[in-house]
N, C-alpha and C. Protein backbone atom coordinates (compact mmCIF):
# COMPACT_ATOMS: atom_id res chain seq x y z
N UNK A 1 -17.40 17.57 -3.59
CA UNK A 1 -15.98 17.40 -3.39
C UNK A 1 -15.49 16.28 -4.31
N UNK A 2 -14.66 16.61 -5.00
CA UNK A 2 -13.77 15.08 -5.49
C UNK A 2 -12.50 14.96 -5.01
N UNK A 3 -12.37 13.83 -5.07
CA UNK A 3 -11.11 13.23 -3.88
C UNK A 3 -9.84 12.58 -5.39
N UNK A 4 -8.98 13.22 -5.02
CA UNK A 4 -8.01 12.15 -5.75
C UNK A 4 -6.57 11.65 -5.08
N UNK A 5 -6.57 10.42 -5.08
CA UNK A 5 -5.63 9.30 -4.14
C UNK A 5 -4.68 8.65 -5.16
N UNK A 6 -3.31 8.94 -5.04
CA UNK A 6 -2.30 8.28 -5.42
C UNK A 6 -1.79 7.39 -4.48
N UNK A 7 -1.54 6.02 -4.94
CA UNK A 7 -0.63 5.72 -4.07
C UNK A 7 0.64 4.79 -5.23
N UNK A 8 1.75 5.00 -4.38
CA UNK A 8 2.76 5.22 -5.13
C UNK A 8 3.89 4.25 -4.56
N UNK A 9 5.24 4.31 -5.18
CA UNK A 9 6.36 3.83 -4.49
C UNK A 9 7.51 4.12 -5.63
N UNK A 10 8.38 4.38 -5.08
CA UNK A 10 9.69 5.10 -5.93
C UNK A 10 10.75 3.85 -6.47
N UNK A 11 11.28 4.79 -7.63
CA UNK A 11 12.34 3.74 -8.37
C UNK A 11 13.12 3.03 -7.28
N UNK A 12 14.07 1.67 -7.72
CA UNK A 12 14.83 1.54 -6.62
C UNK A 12 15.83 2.38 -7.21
N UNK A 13 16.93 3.07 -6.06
CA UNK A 13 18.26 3.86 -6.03
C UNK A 13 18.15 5.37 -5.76
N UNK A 14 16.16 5.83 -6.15
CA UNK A 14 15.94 6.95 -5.62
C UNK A 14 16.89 7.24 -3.82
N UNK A 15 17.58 8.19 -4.18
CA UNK A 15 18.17 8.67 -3.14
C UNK A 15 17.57 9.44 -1.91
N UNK A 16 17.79 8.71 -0.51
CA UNK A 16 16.40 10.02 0.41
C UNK A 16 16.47 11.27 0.19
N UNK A 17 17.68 11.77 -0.35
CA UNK A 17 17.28 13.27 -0.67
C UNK A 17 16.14 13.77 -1.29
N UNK A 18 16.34 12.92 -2.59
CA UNK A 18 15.57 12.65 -4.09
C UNK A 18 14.17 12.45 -3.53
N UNK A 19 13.75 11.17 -2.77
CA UNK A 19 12.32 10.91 -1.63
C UNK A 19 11.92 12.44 -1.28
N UNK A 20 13.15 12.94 -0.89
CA UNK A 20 12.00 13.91 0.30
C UNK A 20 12.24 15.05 -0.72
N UNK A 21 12.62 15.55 -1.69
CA UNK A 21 12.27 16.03 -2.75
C UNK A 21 10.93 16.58 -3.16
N UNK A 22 10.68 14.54 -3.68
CA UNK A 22 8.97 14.38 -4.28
C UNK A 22 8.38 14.60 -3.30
N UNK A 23 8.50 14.34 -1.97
CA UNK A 23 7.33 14.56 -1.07
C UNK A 23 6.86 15.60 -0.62
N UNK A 24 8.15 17.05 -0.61
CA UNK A 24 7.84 18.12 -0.66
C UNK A 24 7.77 19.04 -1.72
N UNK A 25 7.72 18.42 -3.16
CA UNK A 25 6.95 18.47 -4.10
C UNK A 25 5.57 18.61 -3.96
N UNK A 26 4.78 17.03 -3.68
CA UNK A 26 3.51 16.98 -3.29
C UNK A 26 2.98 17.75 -2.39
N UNK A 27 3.74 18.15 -1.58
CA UNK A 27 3.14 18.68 0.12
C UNK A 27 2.85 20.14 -0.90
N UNK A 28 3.53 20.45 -1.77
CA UNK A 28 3.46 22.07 -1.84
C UNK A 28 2.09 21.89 -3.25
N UNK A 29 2.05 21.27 -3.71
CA UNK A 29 0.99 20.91 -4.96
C UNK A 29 -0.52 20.74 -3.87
N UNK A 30 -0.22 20.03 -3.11
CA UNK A 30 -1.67 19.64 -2.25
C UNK A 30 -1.70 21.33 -1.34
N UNK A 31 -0.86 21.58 -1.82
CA UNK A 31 -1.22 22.99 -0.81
C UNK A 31 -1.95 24.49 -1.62
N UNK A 32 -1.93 24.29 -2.93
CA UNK A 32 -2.08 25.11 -4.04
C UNK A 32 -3.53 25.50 -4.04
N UNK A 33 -4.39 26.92 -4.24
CA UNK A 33 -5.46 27.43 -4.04
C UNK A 33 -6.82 26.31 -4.13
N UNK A 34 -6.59 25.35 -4.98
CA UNK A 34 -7.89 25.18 -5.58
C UNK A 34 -7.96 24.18 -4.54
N UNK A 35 -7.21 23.22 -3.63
CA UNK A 35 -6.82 22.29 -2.79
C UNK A 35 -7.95 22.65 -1.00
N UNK A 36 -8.97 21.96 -1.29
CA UNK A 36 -9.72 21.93 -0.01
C UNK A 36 -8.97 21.72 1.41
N UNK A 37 -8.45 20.22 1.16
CA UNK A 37 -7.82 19.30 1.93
C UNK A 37 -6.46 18.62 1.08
N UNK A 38 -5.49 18.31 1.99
CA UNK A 38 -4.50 17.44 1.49
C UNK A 38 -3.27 16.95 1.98
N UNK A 39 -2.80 15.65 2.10
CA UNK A 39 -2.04 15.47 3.01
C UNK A 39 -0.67 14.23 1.65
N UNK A 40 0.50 13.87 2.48
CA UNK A 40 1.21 13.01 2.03
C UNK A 40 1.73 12.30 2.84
N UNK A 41 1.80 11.00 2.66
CA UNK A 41 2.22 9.95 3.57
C UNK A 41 2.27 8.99 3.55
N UNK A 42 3.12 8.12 4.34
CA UNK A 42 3.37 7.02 4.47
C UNK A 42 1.96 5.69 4.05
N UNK A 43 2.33 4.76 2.99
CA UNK A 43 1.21 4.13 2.78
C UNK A 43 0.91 2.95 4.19
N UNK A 44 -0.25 2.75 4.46
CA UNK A 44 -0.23 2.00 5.57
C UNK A 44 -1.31 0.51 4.95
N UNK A 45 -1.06 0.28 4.32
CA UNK A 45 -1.77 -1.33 3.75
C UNK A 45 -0.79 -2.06 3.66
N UNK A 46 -1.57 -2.90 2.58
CA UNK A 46 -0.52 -4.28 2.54
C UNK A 46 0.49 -4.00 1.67
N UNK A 47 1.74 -4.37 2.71
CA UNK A 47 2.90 -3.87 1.80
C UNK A 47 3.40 -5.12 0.60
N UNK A 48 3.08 -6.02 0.46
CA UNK A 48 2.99 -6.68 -0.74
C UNK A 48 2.60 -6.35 -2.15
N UNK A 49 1.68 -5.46 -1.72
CA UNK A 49 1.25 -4.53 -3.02
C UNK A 49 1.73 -3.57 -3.32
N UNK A 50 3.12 -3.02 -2.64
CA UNK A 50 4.39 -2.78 -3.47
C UNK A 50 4.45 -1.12 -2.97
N UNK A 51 3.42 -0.74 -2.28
CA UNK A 51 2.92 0.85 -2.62
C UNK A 51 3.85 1.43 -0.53
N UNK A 52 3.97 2.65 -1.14
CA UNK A 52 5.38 3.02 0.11
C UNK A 52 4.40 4.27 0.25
N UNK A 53 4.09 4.89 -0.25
CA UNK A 53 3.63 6.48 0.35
C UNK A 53 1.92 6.89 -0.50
N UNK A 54 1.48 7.67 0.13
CA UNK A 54 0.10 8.22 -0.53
C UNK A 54 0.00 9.69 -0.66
N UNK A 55 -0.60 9.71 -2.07
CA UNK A 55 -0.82 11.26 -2.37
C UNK A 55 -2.57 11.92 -2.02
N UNK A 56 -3.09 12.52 -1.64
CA UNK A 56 -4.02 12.41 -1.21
C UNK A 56 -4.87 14.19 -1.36
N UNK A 57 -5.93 14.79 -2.04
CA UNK A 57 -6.10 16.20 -2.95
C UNK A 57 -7.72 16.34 -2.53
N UNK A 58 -8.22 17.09 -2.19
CA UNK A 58 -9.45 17.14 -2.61
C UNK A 58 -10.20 18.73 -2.47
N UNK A 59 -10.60 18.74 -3.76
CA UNK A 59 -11.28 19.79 -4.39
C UNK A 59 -12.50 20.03 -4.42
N UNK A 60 -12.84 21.16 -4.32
CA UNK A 60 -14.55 21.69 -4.27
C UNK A 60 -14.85 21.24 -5.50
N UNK A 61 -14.90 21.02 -6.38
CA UNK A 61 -15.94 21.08 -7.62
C UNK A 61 -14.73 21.22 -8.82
N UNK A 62 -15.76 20.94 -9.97
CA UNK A 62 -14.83 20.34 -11.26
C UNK A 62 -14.11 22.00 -11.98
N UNK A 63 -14.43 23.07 -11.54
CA UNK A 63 -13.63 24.00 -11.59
C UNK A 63 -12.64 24.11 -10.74
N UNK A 64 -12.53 23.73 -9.71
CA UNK A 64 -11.28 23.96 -8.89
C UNK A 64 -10.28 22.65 -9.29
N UNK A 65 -11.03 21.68 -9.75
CA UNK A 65 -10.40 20.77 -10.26
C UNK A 65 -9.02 20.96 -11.14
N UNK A 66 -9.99 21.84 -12.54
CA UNK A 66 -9.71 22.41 -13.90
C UNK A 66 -8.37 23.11 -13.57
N UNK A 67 -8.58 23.91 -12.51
CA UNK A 67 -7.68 25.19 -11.65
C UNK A 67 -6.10 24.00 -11.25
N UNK A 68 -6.87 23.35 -10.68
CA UNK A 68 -5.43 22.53 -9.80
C UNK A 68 -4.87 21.38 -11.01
N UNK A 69 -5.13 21.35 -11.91
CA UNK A 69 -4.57 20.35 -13.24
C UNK A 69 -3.78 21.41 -13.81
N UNK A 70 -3.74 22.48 -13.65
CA UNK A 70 -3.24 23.58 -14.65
C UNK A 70 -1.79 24.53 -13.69
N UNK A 71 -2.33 23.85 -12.39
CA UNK A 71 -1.60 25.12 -11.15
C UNK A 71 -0.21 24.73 -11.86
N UNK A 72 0.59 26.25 -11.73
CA UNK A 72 2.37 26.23 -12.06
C UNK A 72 2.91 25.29 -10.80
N UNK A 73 2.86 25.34 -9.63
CA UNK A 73 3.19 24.55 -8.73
C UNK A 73 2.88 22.67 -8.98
N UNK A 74 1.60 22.76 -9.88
CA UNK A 74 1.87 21.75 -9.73
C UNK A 74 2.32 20.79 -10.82
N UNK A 75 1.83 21.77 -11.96
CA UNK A 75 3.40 20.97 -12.96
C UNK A 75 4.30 20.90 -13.22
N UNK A 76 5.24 22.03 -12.74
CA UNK A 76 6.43 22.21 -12.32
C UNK A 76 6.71 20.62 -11.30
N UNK A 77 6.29 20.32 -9.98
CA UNK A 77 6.19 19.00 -9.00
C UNK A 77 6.90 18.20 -10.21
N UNK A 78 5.08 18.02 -10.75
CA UNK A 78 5.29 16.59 -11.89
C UNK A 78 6.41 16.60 -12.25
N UNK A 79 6.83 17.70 -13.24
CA UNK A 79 8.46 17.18 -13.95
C UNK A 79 9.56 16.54 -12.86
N UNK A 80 9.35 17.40 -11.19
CA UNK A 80 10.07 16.14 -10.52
C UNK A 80 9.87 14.87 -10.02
N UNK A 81 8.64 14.77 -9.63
CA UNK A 81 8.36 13.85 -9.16
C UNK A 81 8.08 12.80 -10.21
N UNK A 82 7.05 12.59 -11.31
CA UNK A 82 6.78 11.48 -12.05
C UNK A 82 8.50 10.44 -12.55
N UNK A 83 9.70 11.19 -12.67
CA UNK A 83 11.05 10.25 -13.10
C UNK A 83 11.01 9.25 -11.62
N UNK A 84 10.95 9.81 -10.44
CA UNK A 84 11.19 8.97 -9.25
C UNK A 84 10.39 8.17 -8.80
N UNK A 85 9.01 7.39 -9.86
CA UNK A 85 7.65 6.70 -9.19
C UNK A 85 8.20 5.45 -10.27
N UNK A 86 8.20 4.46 -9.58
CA UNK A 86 8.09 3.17 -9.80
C UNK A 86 7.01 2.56 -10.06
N UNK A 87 5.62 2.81 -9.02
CA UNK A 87 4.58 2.06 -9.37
C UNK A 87 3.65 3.46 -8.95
N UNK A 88 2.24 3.42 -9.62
CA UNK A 88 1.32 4.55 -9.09
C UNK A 88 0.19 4.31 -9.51
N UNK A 89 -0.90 4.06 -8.55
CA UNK A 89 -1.86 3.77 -9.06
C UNK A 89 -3.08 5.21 -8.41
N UNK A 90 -3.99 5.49 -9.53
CA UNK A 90 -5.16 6.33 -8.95
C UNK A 90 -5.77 5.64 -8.66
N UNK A 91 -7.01 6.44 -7.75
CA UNK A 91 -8.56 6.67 -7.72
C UNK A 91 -8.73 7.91 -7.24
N UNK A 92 -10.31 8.16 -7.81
CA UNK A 92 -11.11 9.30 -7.72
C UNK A 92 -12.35 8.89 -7.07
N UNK A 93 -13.00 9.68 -6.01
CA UNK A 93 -14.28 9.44 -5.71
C UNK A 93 -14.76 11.04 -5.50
N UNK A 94 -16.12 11.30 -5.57
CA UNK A 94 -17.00 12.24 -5.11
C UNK A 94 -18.34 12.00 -4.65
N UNK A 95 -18.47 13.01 -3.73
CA UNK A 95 -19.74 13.13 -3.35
C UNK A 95 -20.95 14.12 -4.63
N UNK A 96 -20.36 14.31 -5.37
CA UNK A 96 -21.33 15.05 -7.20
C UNK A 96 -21.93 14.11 -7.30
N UNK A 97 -23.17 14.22 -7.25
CA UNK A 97 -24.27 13.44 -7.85
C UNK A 97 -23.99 13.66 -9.27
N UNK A 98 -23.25 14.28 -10.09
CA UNK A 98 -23.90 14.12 -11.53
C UNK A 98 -22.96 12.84 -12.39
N UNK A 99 -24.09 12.93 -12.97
CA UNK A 99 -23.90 11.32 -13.82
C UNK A 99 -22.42 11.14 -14.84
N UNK A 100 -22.43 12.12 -14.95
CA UNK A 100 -21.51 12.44 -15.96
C UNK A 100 -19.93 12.96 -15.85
N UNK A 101 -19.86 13.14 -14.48
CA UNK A 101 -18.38 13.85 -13.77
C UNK A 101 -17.62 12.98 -13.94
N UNK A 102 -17.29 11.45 -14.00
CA UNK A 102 -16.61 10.51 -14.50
C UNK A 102 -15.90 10.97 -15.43
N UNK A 103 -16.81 11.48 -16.35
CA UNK A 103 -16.49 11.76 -17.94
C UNK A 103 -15.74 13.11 -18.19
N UNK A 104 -16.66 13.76 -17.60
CA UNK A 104 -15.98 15.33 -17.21
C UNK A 104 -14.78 15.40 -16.92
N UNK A 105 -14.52 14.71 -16.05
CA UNK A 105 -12.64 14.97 -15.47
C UNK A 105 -12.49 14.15 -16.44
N UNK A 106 -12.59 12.96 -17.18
CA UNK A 106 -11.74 12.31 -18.06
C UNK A 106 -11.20 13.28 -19.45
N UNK A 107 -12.17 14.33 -19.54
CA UNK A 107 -12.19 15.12 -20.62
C UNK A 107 -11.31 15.94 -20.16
N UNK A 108 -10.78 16.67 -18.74
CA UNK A 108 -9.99 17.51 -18.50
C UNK A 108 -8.79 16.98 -18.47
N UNK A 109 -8.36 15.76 -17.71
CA UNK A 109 -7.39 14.94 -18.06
C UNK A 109 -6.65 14.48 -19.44
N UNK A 110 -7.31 14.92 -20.49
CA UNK A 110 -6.98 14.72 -22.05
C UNK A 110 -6.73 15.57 -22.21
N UNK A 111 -7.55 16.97 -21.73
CA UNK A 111 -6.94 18.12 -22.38
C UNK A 111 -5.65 18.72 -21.88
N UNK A 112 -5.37 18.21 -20.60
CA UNK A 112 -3.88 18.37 -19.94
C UNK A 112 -2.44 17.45 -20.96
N UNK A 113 -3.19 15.99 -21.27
CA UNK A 113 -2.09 15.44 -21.92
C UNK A 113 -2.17 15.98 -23.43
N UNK A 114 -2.90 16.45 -24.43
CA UNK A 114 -2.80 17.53 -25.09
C UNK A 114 -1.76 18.19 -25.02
N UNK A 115 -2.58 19.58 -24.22
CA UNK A 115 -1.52 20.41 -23.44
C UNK A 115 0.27 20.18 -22.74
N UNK A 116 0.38 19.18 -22.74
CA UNK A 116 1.55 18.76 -22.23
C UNK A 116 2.11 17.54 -22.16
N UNK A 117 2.07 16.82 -23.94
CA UNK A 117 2.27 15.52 -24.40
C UNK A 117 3.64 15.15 -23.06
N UNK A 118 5.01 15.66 -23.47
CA UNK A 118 6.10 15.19 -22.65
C UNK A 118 5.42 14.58 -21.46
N UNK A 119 4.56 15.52 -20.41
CA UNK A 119 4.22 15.45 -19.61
C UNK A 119 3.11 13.43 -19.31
N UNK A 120 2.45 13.63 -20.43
CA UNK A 120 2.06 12.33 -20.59
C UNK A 120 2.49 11.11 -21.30
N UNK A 121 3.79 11.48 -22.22
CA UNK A 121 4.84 10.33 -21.72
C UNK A 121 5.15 9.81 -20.29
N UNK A 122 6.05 10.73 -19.97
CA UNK A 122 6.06 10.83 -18.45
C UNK A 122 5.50 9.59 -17.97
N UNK A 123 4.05 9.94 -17.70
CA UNK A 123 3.19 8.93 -16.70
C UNK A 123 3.39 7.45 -17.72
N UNK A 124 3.16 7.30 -19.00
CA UNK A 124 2.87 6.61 -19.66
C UNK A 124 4.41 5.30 -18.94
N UNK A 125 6.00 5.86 -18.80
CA UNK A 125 6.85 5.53 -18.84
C UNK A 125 6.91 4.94 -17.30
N UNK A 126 5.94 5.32 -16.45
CA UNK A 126 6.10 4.25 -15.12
C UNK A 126 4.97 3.23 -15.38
N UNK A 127 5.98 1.98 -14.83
CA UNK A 127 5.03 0.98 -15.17
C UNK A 127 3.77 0.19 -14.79
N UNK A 128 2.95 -0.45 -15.53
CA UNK A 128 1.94 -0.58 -14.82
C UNK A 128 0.74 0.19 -15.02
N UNK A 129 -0.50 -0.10 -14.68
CA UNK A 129 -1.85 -0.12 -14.73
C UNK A 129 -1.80 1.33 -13.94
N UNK A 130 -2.13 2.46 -14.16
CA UNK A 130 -2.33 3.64 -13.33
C UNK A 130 -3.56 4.08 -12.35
N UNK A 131 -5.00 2.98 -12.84
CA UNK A 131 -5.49 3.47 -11.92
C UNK A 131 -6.65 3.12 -12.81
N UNK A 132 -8.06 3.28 -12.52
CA UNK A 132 -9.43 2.89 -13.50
C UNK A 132 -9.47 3.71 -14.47
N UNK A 133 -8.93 4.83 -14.92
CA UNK A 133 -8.79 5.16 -16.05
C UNK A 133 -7.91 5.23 -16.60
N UNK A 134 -6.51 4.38 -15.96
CA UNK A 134 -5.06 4.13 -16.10
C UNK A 134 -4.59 5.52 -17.56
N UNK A 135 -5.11 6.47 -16.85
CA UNK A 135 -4.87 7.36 -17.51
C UNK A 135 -3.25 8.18 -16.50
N UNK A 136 -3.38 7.64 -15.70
CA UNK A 136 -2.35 8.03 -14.74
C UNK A 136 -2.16 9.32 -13.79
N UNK A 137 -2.75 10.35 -14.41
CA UNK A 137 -2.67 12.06 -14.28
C UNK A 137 -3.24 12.37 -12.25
N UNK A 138 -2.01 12.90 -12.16
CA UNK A 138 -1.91 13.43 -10.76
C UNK A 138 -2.57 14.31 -10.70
């Protein structure tokens, strides 16, 4: 399984419409075939660290992965959701023993911003550190 965790918080002036928008954006992206498990919600840590809600995905294996980086649902989302994120930081964890899956998704993650430079402006344009490979990609 690999797990991938956004946690996030929106521009200020995002409108609650605009909020519940992105969130049922996400709800419908975490819901998309390749999607094991997945939920969205309210962040519950320390709110000093700026972060309001969590994105939360997890996939069987680095093909379903491949599958859910590519889903129409869910880049269609992105174009709404990434204008309304203020701050967003990843992580990824799995239970894959292989040595090399780090690398693997880092390689699929390139070939998406490739595939869809605008798209990796986008992330590039909210500010801040995105995550250990501050590569940013939802």
């Amino acid at each position: 399984m690999i797990v991938n965790t956004l946690r996030f918080s929106f521009r200020d002036g995002t409108s609650e419409a605009d909020k519940e928008a992105v969130l049922a954006a996400m709800r419908r992206t975490a819901s998309t075939e390749p999607v094991a498990f997945g939920t969205v919600g309210r962040y519950l840590g320390d709110p000093a660290e700026g972060f309001t809600h969590v994105y939360c995905a997890g996939v069987p294996d680095l093909a379903a992965l491949e599958r859910y980086l590519h889903e129409p649902v869910h880049i269609d989302g992105d174009w709404l959701i990434i204008p309304h994120l203020q701050q967003l930081t990843a992580f990824r964890f799995s239970d894959d023993p292989d040595p090399d899956l780090d690398a693997r998704i880092l390689a699929l993650h390139a070939r998406k911003v490739e595939m869809y430079p605008e798209w990796g402006r986008l992330l590039d344009a909210i500010p801040g550190p995105k995550g250990p490979f501050d590569d940013g990609t939802a």
